[in-house]
N, C-alpha and C. Protein backbone atom coordinates (compact mmCIF):
# COMPACT_ATOMS: atom_id res chain seq x y z
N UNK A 1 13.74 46.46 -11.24
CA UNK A 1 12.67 46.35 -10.27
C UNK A 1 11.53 45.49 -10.82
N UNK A 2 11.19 45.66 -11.97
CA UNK A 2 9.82 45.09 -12.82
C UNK A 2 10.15 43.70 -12.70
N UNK A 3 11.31 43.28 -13.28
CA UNK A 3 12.09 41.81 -13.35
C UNK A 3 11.88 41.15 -11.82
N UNK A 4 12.08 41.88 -10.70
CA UNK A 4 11.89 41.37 -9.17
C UNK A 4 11.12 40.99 -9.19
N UNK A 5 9.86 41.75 -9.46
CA UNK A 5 8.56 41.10 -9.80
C UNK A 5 8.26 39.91 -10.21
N UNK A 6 8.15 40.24 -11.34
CA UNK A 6 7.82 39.00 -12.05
C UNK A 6 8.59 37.77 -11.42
N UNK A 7 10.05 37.52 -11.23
CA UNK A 7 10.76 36.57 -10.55
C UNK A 7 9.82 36.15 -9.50
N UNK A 8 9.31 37.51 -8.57
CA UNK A 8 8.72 36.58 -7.26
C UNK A 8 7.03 36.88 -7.40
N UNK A 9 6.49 37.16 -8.63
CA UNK A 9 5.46 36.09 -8.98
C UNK A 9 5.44 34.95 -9.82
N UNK A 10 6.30 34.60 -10.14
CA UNK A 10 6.66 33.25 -10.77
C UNK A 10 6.88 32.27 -9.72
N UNK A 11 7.51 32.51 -8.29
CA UNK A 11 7.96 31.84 -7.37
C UNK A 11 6.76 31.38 -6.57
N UNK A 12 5.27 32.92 -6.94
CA UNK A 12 4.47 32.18 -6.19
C UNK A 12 3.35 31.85 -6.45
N UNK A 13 3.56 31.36 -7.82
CA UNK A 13 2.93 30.68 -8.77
C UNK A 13 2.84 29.07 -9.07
N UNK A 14 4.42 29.15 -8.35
CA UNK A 14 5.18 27.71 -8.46
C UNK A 14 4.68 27.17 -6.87
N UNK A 15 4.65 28.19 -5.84
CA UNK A 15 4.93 27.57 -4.88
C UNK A 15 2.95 26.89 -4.76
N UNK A 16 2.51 27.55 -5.54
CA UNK A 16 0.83 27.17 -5.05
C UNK A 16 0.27 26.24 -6.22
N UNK A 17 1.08 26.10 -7.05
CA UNK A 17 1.14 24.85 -8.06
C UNK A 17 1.60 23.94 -6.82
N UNK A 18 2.94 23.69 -6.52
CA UNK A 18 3.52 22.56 -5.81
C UNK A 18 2.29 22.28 -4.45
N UNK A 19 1.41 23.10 -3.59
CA UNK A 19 1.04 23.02 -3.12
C UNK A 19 -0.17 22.16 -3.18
N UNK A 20 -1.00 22.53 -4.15
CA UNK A 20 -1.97 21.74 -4.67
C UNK A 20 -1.60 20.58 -4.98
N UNK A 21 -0.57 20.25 -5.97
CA UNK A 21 0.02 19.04 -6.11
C UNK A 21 0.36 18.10 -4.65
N UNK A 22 0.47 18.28 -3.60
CA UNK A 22 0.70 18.05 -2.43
C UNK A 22 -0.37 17.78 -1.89
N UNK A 23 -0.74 18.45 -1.80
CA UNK A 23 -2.39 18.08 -1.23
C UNK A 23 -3.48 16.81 -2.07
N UNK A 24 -3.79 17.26 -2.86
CA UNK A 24 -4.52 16.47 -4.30
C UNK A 24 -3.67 14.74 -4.19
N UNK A 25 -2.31 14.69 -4.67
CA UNK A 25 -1.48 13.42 -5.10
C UNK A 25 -0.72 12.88 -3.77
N UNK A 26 0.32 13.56 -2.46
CA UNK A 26 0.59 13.09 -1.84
C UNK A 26 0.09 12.43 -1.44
N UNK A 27 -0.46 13.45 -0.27
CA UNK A 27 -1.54 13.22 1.20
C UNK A 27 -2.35 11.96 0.98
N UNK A 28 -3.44 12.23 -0.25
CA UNK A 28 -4.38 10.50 0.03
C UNK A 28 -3.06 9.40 -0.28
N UNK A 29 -1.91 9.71 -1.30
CA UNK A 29 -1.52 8.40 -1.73
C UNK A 29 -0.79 8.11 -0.20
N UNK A 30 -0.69 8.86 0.54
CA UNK A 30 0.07 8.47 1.90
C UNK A 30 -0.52 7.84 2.98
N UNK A 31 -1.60 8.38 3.24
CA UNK A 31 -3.05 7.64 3.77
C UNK A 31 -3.47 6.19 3.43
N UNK A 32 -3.54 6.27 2.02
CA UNK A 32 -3.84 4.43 1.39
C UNK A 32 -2.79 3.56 2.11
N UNK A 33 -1.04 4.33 1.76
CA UNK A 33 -0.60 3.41 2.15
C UNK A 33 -0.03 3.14 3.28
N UNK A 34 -0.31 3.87 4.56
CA UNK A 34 -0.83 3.42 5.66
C UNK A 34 -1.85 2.24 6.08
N UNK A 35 -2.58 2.76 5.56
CA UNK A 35 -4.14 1.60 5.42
C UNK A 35 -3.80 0.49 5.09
N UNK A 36 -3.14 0.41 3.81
CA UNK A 36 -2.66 -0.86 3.70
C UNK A 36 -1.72 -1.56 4.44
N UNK A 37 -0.79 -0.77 5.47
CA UNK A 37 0.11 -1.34 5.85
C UNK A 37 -0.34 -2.13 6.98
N UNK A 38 -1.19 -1.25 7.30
CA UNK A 38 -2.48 -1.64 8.92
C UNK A 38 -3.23 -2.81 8.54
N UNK A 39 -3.69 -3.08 7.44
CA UNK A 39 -4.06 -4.05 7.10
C UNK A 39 -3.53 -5.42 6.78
N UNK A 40 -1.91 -5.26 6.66
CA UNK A 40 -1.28 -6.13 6.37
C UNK A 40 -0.57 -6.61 7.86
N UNK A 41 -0.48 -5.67 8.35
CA UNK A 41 -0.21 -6.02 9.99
C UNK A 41 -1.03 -6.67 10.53
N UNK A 42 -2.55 -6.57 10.21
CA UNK A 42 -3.41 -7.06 11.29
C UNK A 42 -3.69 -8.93 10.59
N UNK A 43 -2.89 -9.12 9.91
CA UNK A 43 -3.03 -10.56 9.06
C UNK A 43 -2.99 -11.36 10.32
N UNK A 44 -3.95 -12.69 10.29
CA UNK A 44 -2.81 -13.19 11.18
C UNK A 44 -3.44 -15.00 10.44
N UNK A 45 -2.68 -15.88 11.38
CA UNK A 45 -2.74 -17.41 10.69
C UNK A 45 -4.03 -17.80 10.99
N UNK A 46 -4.56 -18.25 9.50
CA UNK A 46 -6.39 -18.66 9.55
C UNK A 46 -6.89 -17.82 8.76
N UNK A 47 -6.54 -16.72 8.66
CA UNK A 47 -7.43 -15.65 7.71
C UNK A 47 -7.32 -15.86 6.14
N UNK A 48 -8.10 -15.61 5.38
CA UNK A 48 -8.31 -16.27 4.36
C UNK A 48 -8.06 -14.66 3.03
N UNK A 49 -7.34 -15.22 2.58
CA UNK A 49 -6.99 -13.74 1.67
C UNK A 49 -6.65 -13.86 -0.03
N UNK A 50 -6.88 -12.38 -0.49
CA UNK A 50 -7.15 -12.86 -1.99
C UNK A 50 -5.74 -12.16 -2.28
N UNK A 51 -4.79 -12.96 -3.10
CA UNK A 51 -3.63 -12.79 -3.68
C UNK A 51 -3.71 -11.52 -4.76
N UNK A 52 -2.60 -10.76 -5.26
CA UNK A 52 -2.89 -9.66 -6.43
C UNK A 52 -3.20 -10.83 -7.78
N UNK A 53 -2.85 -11.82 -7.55
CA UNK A 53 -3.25 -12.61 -8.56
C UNK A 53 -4.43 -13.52 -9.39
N UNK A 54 -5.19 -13.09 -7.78
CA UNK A 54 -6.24 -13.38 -7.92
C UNK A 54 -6.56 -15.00 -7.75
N UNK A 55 -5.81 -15.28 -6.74
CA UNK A 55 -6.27 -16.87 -6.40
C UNK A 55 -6.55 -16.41 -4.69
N UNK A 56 -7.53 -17.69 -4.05
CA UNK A 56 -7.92 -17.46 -2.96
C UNK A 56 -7.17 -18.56 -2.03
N UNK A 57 -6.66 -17.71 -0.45
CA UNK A 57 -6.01 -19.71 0.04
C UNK A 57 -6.50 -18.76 1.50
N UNK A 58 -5.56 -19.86 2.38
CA UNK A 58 -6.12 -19.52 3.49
C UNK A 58 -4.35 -19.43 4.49
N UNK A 59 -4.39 -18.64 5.65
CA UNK A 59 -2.57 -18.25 5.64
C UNK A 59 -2.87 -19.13 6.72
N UNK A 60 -1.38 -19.98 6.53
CA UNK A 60 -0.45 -21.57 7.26
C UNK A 60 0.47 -20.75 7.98
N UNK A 61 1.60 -20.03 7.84
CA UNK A 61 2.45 -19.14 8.59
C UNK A 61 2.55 -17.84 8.00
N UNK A 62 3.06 -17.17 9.48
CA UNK A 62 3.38 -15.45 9.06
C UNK A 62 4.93 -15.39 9.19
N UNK A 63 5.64 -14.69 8.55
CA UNK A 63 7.08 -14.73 9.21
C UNK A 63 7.49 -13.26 9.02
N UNK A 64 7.24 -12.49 9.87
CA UNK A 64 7.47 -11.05 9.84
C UNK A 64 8.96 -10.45 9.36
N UNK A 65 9.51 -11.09 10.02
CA UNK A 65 10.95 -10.58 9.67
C UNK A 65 11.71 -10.75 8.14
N UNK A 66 11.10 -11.26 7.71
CA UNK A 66 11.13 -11.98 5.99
C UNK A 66 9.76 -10.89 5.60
N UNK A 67 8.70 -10.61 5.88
CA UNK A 67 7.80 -10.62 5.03
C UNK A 67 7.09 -11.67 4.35
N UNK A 68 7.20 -12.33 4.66
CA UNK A 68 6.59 -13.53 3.87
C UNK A 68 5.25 -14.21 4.74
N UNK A 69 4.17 -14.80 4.25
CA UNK A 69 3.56 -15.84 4.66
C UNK A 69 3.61 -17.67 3.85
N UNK A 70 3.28 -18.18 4.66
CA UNK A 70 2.77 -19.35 3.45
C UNK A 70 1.07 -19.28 3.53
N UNK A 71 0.72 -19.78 2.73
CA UNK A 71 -0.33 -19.70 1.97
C UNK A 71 -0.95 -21.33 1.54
N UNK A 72 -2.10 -21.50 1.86
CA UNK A 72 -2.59 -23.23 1.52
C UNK A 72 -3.95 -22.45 0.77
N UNK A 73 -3.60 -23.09 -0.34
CA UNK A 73 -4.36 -23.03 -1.24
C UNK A 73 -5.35 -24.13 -1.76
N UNK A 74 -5.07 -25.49 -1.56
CA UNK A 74 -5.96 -27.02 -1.58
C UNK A 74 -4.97 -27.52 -0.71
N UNK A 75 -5.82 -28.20 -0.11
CA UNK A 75 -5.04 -29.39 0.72
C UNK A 75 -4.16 -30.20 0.42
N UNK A 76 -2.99 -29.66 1.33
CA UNK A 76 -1.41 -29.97 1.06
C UNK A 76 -0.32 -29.64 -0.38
N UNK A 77 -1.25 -28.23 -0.57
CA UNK A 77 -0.19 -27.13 -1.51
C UNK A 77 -0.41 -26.35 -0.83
N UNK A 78 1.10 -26.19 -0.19
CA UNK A 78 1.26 -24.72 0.58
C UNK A 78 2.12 -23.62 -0.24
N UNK A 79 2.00 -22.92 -0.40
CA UNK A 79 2.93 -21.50 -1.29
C UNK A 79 3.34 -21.09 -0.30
N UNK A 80 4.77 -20.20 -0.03
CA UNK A 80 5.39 -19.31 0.44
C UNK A 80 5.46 -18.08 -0.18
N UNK A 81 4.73 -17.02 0.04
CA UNK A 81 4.91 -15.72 -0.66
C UNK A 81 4.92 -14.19 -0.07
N UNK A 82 5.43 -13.33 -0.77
CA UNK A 82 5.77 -12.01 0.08
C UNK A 82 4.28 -12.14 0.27
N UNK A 83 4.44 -10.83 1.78
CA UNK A 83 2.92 -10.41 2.51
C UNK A 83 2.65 -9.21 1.27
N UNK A 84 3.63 -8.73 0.83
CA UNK A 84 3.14 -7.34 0.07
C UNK A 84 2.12 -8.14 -1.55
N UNK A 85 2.15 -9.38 -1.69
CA UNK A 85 1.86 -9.99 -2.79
C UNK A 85 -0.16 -9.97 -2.45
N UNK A 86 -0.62 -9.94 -1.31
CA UNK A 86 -2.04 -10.09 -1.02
C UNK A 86 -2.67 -8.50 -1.35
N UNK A 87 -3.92 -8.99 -2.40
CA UNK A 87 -4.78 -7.66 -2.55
C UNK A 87 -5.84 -7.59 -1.37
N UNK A 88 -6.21 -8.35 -0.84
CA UNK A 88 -6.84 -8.13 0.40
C UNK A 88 -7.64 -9.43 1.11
N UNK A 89 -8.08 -9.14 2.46
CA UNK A 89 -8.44 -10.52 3.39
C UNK A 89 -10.19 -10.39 2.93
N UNK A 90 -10.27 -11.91 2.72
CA UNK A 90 -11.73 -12.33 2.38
C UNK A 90 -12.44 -12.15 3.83
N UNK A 91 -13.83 -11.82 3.81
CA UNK A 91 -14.54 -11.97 4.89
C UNK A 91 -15.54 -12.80 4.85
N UNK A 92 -15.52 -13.67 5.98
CA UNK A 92 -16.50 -15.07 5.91
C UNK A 92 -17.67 -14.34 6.26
């Protein structure tokens, strides 16, 4: 009987560990990346955005089904690169 115990306070010890962990680490990291996804949706050609690399251009095409945009960075160097590659859109 004592052993029952303990078994199912161990279980709900675990279960309110996992819980917190859920709350605290999921939830926001699930939220961000929504946000970001909304943000990467709302791109469109003309908007001017800063690469994870940290160079600045301005977007030439979107091609959704690829993921990809191109990217003009000086006049008449265009890059082709994933959309997931932009840390975020500059605001004029």
């Amino acid at each position: 009987m004592e052993q029952a115990v303990n078994l199912l306070g161990l279980i709900v010890v675990w279960g309110v560990f996992l819980a917190i962990f859920y709350f605290i680490l999921v939830i926001p990291q699930k939220k961000e990346a929504k946000k970001r996804e909304e943000m990467l949706n709302s791109l469109k050609v003309g908007d001017k955005i800063v690469t994870k690399g940290g160079l600045i251009g301005q977007i030439v095409a979107i091609n959704k089904q690829k993921r990809t945009i191109q990217v003009s960075f000086a006049k008449g160097i265009v890059f082709e690169m994933l959309i997931d590659g932009i840390a975020y859109p500059l605001k004029d």
